[in-house]
C-alpha atoms as a PDB file:
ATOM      1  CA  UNK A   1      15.910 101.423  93.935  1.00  0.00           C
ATOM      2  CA  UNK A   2      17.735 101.812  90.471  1.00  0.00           C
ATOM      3  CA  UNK A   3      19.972 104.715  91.999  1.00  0.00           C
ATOM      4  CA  UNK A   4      21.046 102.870  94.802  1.00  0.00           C
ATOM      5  CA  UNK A   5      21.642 100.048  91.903  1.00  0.00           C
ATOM      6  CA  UNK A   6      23.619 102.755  90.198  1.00  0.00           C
ATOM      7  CA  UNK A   7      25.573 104.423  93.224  1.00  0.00           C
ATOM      8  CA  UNK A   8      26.578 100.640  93.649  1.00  0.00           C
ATOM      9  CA  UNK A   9      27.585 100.010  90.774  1.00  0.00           C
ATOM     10  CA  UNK A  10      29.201 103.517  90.355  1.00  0.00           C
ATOM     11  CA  UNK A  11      31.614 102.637  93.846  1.00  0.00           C
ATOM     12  CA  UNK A  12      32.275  98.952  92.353  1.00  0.00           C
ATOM     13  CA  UNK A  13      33.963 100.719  89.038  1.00  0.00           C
ATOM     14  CA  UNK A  14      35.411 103.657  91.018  1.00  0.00           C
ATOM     15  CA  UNK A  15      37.475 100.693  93.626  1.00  0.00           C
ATOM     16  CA  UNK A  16      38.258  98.500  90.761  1.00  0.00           C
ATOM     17  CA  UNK A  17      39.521 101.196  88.526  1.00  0.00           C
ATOM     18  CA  UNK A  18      41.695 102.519  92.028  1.00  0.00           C
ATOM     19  CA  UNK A  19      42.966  99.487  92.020  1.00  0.00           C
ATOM     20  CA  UNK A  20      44.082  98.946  88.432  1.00  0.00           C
ATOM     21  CA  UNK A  21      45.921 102.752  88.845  1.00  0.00           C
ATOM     22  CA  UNK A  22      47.220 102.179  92.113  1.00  0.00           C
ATOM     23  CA  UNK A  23      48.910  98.698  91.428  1.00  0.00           C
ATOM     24  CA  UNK A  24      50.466  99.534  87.842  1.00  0.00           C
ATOM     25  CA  UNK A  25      52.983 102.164  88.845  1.00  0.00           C
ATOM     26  CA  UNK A  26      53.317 100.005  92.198  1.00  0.00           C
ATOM     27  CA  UNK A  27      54.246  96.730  89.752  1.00  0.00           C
ATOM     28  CA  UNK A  28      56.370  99.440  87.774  1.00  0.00           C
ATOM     29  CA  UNK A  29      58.255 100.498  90.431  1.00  0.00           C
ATOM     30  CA  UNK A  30      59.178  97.188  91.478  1.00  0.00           C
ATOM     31  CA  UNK A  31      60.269  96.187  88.155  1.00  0.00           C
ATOM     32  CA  UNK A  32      62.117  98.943  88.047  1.00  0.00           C
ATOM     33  CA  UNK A  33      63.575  98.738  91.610  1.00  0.00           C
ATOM     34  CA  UNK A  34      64.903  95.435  90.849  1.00  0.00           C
ATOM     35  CA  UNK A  35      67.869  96.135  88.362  1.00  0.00           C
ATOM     36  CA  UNK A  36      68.480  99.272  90.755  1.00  0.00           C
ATOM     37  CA  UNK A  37      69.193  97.074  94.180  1.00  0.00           C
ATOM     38  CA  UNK A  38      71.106  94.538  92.310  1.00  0.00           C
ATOM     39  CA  UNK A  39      73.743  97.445  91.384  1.00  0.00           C
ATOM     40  CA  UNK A  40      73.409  98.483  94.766  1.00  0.00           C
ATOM     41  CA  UNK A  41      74.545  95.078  96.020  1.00  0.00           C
ATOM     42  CA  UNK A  42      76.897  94.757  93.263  1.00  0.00           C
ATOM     43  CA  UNK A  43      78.866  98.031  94.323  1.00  0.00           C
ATOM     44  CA  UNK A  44      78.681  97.019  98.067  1.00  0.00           C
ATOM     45  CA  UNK A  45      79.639  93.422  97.497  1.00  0.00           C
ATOM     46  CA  UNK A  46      82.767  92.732  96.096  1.00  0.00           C
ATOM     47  CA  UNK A  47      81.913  88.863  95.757  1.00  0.00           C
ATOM     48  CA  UNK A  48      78.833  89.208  93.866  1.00  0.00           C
ATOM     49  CA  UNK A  49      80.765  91.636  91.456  1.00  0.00           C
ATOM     50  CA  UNK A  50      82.870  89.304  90.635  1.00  0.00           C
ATOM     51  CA  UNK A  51      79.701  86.732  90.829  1.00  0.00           C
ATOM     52  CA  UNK A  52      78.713  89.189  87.774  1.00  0.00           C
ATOM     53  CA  UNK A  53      81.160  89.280  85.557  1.00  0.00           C
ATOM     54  CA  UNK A  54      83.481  86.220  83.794  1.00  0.00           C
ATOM     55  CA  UNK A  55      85.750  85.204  85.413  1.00  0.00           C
ATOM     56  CA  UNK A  56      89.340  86.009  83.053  1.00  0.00           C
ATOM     57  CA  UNK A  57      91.678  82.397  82.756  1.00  0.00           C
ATOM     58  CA  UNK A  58      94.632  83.498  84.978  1.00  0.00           C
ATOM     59  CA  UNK A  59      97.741  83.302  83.306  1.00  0.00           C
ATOM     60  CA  UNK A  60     101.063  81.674  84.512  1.00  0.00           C
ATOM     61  CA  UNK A  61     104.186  82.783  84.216  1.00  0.00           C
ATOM     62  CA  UNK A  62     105.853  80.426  81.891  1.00  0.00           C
ATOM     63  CA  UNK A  63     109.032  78.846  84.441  1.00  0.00           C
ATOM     64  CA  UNK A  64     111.556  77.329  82.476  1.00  0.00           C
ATOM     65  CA  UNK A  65     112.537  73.762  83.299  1.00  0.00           C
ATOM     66  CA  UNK A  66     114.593  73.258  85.781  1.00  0.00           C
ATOM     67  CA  UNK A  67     117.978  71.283  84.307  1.00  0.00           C
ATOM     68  CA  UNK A  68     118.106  68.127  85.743  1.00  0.00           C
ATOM     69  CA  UNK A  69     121.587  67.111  87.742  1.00  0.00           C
ATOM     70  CA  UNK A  70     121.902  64.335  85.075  1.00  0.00           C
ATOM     71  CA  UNK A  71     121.672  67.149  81.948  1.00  0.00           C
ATOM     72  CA  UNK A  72     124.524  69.880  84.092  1.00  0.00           C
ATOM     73  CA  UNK A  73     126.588  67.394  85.828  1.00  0.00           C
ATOM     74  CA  UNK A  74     129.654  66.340  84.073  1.00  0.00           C
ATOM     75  CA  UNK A  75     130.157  62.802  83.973  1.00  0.00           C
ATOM     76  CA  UNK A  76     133.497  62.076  86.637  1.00  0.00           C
ATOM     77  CA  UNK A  77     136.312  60.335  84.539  1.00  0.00           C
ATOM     78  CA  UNK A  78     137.393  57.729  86.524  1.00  0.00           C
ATOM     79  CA  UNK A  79     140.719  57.492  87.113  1.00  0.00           C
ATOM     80  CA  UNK A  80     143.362  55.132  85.866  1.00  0.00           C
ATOM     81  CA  UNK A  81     144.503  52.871  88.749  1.00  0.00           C
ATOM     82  CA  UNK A  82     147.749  51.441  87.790  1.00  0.00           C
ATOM     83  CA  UNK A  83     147.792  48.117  89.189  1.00  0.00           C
ATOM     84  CA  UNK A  84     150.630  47.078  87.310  1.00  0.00           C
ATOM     85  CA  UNK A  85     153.604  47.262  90.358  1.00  0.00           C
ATOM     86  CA  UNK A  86     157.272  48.663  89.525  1.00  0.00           C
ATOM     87  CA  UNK A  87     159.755  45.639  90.128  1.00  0.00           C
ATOM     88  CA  UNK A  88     162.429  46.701  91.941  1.00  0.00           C
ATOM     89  CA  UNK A  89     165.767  46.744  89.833  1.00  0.00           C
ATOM     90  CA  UNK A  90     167.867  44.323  91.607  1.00  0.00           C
ATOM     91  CA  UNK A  91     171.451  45.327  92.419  1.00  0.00           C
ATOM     92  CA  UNK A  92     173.555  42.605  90.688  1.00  0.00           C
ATOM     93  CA  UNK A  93     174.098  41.694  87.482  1.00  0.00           C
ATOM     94  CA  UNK A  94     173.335  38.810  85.603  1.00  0.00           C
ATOM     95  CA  UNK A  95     177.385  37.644  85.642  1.00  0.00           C
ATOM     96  CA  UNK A  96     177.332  38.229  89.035  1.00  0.00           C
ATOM     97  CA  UNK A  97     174.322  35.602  89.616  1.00  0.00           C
ATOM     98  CA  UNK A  98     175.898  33.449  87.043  1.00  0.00           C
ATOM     99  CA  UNK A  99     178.940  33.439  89.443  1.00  0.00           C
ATOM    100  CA  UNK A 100     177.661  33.183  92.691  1.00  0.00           C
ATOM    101  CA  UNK A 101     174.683  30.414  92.082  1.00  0.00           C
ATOM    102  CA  UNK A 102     177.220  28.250  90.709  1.00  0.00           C
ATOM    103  CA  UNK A 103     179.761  28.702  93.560  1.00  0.00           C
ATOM    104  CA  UNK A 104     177.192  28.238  95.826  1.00  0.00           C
ATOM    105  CA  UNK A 105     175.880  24.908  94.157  1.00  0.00           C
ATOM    106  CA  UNK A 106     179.759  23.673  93.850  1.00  0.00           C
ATOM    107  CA  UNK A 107     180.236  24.433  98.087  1.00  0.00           C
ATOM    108  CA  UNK A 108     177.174  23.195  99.167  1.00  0.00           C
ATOM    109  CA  UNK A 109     174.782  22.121  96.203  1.00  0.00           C
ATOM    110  CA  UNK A 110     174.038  19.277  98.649  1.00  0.00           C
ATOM    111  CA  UNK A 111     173.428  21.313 102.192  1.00  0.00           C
ATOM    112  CA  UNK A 112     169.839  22.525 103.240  1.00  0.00           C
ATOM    113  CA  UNK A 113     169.212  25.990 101.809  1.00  0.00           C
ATOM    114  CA  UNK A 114     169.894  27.644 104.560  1.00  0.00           C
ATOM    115  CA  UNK A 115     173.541  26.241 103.972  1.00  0.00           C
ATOM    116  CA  UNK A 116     173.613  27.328 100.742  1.00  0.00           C
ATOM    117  CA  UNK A 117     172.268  31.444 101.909  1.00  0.00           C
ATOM    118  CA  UNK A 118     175.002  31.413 104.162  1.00  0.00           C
ATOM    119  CA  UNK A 119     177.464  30.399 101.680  1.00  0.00           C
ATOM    120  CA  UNK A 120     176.508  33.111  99.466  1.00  0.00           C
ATOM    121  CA  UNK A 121     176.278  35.816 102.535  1.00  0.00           C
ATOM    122  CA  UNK A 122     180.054  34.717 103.353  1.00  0.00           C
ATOM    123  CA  UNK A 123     181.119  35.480  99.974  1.00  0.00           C
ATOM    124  CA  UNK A 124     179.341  39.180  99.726  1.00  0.00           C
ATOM    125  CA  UNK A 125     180.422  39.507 103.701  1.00  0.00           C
ATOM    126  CA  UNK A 126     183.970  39.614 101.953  1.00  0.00           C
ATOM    127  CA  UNK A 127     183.007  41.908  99.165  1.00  0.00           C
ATOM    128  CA  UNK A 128     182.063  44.680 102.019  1.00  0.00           C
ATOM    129  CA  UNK A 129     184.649  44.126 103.823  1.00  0.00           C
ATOM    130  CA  UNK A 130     188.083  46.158 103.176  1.00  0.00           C
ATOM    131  CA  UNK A 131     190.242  42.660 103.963  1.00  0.00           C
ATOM    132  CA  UNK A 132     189.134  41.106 100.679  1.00  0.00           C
ATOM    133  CA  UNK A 133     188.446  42.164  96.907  1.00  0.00           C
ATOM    134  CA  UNK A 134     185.346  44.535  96.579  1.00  0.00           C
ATOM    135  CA  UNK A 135     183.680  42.066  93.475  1.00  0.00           C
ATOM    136  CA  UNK A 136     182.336  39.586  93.602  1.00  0.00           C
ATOM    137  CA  UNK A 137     184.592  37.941  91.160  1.00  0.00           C
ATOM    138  CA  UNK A 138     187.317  39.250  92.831  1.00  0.00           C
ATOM    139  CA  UNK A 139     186.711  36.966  96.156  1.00  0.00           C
ATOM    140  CA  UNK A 140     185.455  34.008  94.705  1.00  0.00           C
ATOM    141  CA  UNK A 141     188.622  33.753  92.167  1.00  0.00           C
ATOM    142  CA  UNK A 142     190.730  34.891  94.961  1.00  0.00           C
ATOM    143  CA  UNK A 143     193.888  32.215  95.177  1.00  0.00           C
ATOM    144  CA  UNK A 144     193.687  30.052  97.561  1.00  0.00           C
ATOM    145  CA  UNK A 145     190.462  30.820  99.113  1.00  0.00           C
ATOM    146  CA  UNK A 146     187.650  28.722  97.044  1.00  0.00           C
ATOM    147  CA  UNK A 147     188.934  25.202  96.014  1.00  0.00           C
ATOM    148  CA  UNK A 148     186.138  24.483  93.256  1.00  0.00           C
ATOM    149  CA  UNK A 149     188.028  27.283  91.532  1.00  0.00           C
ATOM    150  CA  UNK A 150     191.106  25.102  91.837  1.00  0.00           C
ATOM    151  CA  UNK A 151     189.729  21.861  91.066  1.00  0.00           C
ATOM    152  CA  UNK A 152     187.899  22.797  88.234  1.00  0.00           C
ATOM    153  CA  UNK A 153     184.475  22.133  89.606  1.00  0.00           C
ATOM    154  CA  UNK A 154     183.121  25.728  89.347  1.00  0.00           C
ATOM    155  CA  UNK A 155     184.215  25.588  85.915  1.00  0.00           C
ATOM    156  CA  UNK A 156     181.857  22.633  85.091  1.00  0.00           C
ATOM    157  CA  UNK A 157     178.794  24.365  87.164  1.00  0.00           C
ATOM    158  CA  UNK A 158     179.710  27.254  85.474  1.00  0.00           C
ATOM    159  CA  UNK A 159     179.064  25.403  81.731  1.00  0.00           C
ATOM    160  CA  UNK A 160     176.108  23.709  83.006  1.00  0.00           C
ATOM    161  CA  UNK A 161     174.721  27.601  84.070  1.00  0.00           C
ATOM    162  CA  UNK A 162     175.462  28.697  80.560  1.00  0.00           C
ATOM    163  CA  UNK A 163     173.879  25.907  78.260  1.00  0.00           C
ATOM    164  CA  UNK A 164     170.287  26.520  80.401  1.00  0.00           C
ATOM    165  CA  UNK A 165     170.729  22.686  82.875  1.00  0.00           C
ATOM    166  CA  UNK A 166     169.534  25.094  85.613  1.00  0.00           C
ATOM    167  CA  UNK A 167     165.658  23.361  85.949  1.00  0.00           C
ATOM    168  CA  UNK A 168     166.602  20.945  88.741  1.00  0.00           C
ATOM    169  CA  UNK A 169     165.985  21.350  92.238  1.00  0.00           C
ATOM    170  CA  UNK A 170     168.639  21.941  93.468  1.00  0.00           C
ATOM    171  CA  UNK A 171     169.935  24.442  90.787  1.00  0.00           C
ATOM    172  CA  UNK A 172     166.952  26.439  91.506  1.00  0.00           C
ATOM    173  CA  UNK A 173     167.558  26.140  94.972  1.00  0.00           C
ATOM    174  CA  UNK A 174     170.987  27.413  94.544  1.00  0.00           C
ATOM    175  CA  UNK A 175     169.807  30.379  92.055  1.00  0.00           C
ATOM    176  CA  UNK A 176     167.435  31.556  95.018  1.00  0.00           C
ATOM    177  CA  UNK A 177     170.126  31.535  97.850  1.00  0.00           C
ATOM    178  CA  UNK A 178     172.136  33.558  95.735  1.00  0.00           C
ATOM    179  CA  UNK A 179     169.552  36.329  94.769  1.00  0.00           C
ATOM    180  CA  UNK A 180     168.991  37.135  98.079  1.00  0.00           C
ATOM    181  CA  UNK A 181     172.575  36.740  99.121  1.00  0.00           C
ATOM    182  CA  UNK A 182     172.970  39.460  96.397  1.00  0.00           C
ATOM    183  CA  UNK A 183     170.285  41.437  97.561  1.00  0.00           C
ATOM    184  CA  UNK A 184     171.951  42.113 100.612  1.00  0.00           C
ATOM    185  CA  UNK A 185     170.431  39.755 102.805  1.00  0.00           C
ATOM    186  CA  UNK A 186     172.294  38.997 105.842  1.00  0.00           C
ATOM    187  CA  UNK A 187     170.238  36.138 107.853  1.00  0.00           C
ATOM    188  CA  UNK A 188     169.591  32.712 108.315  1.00  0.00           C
ATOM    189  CA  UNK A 189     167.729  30.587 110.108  1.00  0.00           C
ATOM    190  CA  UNK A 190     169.615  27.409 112.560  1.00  0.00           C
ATOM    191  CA  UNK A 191     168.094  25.482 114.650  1.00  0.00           C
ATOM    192  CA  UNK A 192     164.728  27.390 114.245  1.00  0.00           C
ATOM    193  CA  UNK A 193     166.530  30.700 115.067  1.00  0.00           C
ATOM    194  CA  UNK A 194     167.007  34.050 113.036  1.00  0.00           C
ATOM    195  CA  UNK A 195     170.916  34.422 112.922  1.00  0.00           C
ATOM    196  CA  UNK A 196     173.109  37.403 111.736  1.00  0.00           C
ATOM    197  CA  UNK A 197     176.217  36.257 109.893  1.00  0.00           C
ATOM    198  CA  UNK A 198     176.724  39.913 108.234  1.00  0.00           C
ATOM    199  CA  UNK A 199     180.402  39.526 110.383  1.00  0.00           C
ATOM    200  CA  UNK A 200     181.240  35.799 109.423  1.00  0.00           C
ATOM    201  CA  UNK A 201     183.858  35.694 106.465  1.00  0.00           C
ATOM    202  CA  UNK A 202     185.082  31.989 106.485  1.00  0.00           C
ATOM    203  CA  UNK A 203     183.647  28.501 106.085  1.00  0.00           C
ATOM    204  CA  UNK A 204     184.974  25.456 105.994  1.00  0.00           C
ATOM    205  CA  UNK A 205     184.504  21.541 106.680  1.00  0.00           C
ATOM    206  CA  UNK A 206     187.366  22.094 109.063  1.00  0.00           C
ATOM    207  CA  UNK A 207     187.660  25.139 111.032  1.00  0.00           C
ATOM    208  CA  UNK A 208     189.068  26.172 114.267  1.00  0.00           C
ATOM    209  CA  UNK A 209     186.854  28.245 117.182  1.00  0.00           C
ATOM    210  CA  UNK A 210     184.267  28.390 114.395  1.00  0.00           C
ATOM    211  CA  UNK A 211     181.708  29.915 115.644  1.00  0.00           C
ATOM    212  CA  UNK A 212     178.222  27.619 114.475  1.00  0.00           C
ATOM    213  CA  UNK A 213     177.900  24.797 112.270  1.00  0.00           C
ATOM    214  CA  UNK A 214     175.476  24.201 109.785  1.00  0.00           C
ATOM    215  CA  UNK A 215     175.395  21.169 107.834  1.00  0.00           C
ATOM    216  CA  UNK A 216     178.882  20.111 106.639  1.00  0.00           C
ATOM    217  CA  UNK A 217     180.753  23.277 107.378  1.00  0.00           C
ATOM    218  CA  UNK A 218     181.761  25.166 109.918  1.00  0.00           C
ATOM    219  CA  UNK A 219     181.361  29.031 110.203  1.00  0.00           C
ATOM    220  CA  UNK A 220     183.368  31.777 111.316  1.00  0.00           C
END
């Protein structure tokens, strides 16, 4: 009875201590395998490689900063506009307006205006043409043509042009007609009409086959 107690007991240490030897290099080996099948992994898959190690800050490449169009463009100088318009010269003199606004008020100072253009287109009508003097001067102090010049009236119109009595109406009326007369203008207006006089050279309150009348005198 004790050595079957024994032989028991004998088996019980033998398993137990089996056991103990068996499972020690068993737990060592899989402590060991464990670092050993991570590498293996590791190698094999890229991701947890990089899983594995820090990750390095990934540098830039510093880009300079663009210029902005404001900073490169260069401002546009606006151009000087000149606004200011170049007045014509006109092509008479200031004798010659002296002249021909005052014989113009003295032969029909009391006609409409368009009375008084056409006087003053008569009297440059004359200066083109090759029949009469080529001033103005000339054809209004022609003898026997202009009878203010004779009577003295164009001398008085003449004063009153001279010591500034030119503000009225009718003087500035006058001055008018005989800038454009001047100018070369060679129209009027009768009876709501443009007319051409450029080939009428006489006037007159009394005038044979005259060709229009306008106010007090007749034209041809």
């Amino acid at each position: 009875m004790k050595l079957r107690k024994f032989a028991l007991l004998v088996l019980v240490c033998s398993l137990f201590y089996g056991f103990s030897v068996t499972s020690v290099p068993a737990s060592a080996n899989n402590d060991a395998s464990v670092p050993q099948t991570a590498t293996e992994d590791t190698a094999n898959n890229p991701d947890a490689q990089e899983n594995t190690t820090e990750a390095e800050p990934e540098v830039l490449p510093e880009i300079a900063p663009s210029a902005t169009p404001a900073a490169t463009a260069k401002p546009k100088q606006k151009k000087k506009h000149n606004n200011t318009k170049k007045k014509n010269k006109p092509k008479y003199t200031k004798a010659q307006l002296r002249l021909m606004a005052s014989i113009i008020n003295c032969e029909a100072g009391a006609e409409c205006y368009q009375g008084k253009l056409a006087v003053g287109i008569v009297v440059m009508n004359r200066v083109r043409s090759n029949a009469f003097p080529d001033t103005v001067r000339g054809v209004i102090y022609q003898k026997f043509q202009f009878s203010p010049v004779r009577n003295g009236a164009l001398k008085k119109k003449l004063a009153q042009y001279d010591s500034g009595k030119i503000h009225s109406a009718q003087w500035k009326s006058c001055i008018s007609a005989a800038k454009k007369a001047l100018a070369g203008q060679k129209t009027i207006v009768v009876k709501g009409k443009v007319k051409n006089i450029k080939k009428i050279h006489f006037f007159s309150v009394v005038l044979p086959h005259a060709k229009f009348k306008l106010g007090g005198h007749r034209f041809k």
